[in-house]
Protein backbone atom coordinates (compact mmCIF):
# COMPACT_ATOMS: atom_id res chain seq x y z
CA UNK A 1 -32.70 -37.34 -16.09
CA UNK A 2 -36.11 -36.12 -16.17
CA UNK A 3 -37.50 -37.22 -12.65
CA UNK A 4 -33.88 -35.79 -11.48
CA UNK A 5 -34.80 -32.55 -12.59
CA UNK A 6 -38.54 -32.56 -10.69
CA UNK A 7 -37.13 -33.47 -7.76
CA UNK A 8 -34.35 -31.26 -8.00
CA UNK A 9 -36.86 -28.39 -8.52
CA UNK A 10 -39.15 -30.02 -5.86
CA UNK A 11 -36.41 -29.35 -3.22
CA UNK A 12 -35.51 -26.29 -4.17
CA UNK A 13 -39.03 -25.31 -3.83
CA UNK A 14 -39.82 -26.45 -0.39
CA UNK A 15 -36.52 -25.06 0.70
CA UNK A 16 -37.39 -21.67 -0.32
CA UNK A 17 -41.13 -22.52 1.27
CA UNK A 18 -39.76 -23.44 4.71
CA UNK A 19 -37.65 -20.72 4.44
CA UNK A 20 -40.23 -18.17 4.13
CA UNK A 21 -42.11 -19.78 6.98
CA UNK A 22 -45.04 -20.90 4.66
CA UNK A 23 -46.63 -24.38 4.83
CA UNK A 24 -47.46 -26.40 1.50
CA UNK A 25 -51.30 -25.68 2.14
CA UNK A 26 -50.48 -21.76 2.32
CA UNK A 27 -48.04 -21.97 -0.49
CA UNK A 28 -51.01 -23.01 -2.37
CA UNK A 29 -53.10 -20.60 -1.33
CA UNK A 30 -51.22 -17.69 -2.23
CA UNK A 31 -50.27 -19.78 -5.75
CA UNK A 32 -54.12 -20.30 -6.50
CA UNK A 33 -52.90 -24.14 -6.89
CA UNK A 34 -54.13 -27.18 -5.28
CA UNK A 35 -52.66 -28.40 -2.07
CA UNK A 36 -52.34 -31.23 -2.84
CA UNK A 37 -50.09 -30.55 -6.14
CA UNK A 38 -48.18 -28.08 -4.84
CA UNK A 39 -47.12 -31.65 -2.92
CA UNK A 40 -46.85 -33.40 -5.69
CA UNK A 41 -44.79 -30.72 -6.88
CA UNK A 42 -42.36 -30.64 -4.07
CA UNK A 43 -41.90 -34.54 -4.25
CA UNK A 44 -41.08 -34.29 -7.83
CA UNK A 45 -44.22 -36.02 -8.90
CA UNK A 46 -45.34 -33.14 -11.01
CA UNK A 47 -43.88 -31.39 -13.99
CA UNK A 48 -45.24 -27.71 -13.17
CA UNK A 49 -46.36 -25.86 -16.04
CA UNK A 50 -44.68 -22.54 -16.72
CA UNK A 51 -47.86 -20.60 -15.43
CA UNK A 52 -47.56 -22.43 -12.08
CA UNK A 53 -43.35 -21.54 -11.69
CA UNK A 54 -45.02 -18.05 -12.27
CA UNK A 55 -47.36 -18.59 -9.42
CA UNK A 56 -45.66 -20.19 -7.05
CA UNK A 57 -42.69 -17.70 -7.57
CA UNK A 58 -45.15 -15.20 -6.51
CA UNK A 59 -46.36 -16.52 -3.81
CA UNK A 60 -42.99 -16.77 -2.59
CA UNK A 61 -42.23 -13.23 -3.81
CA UNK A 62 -38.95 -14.04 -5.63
CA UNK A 63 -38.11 -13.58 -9.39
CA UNK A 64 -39.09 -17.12 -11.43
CA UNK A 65 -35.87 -17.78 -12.29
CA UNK A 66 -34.87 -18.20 -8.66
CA UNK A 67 -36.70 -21.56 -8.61
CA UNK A 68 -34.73 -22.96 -11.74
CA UNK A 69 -31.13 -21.86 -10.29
CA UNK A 70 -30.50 -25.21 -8.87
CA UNK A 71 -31.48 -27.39 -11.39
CA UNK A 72 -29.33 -29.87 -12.47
């Protein structure tokens, strides 16, 4: 259940990336992450701390929450 949920939240969050025209490296710019765990991130090989929802939520300029909607 567990690695469902990462990559759950991992493709929700490169959705909303591509979306916004924004590559991972940028995404982790503007999130003040690494690039290479915003990656990790996206392919649900990271459990993101609540700080870096809150980043990367900014950096896509949408509320938190809108990153957990699809979680199953």
């Amino acid at each position: 259940m567990r690695d469902d949920i990462l990559r759950s939240f991992g493709k929700h969050l490169r959705e909303l990336r591509e979306k916004n025209g924004l590559s991972q490296e940028k995404l982790a710019e503007l999130a003040d992450l690494h690039r290479n765990y915003a990656g990790l991130v996206e392919r649900g090989g990271a459990n993101p701390t609540l700080l870096a929802i809150v980043a990367l939520a900014s950096a896509l300029k949408v509320r938190p929450a809108k990153l957990l909607e699809k979680l199953r």
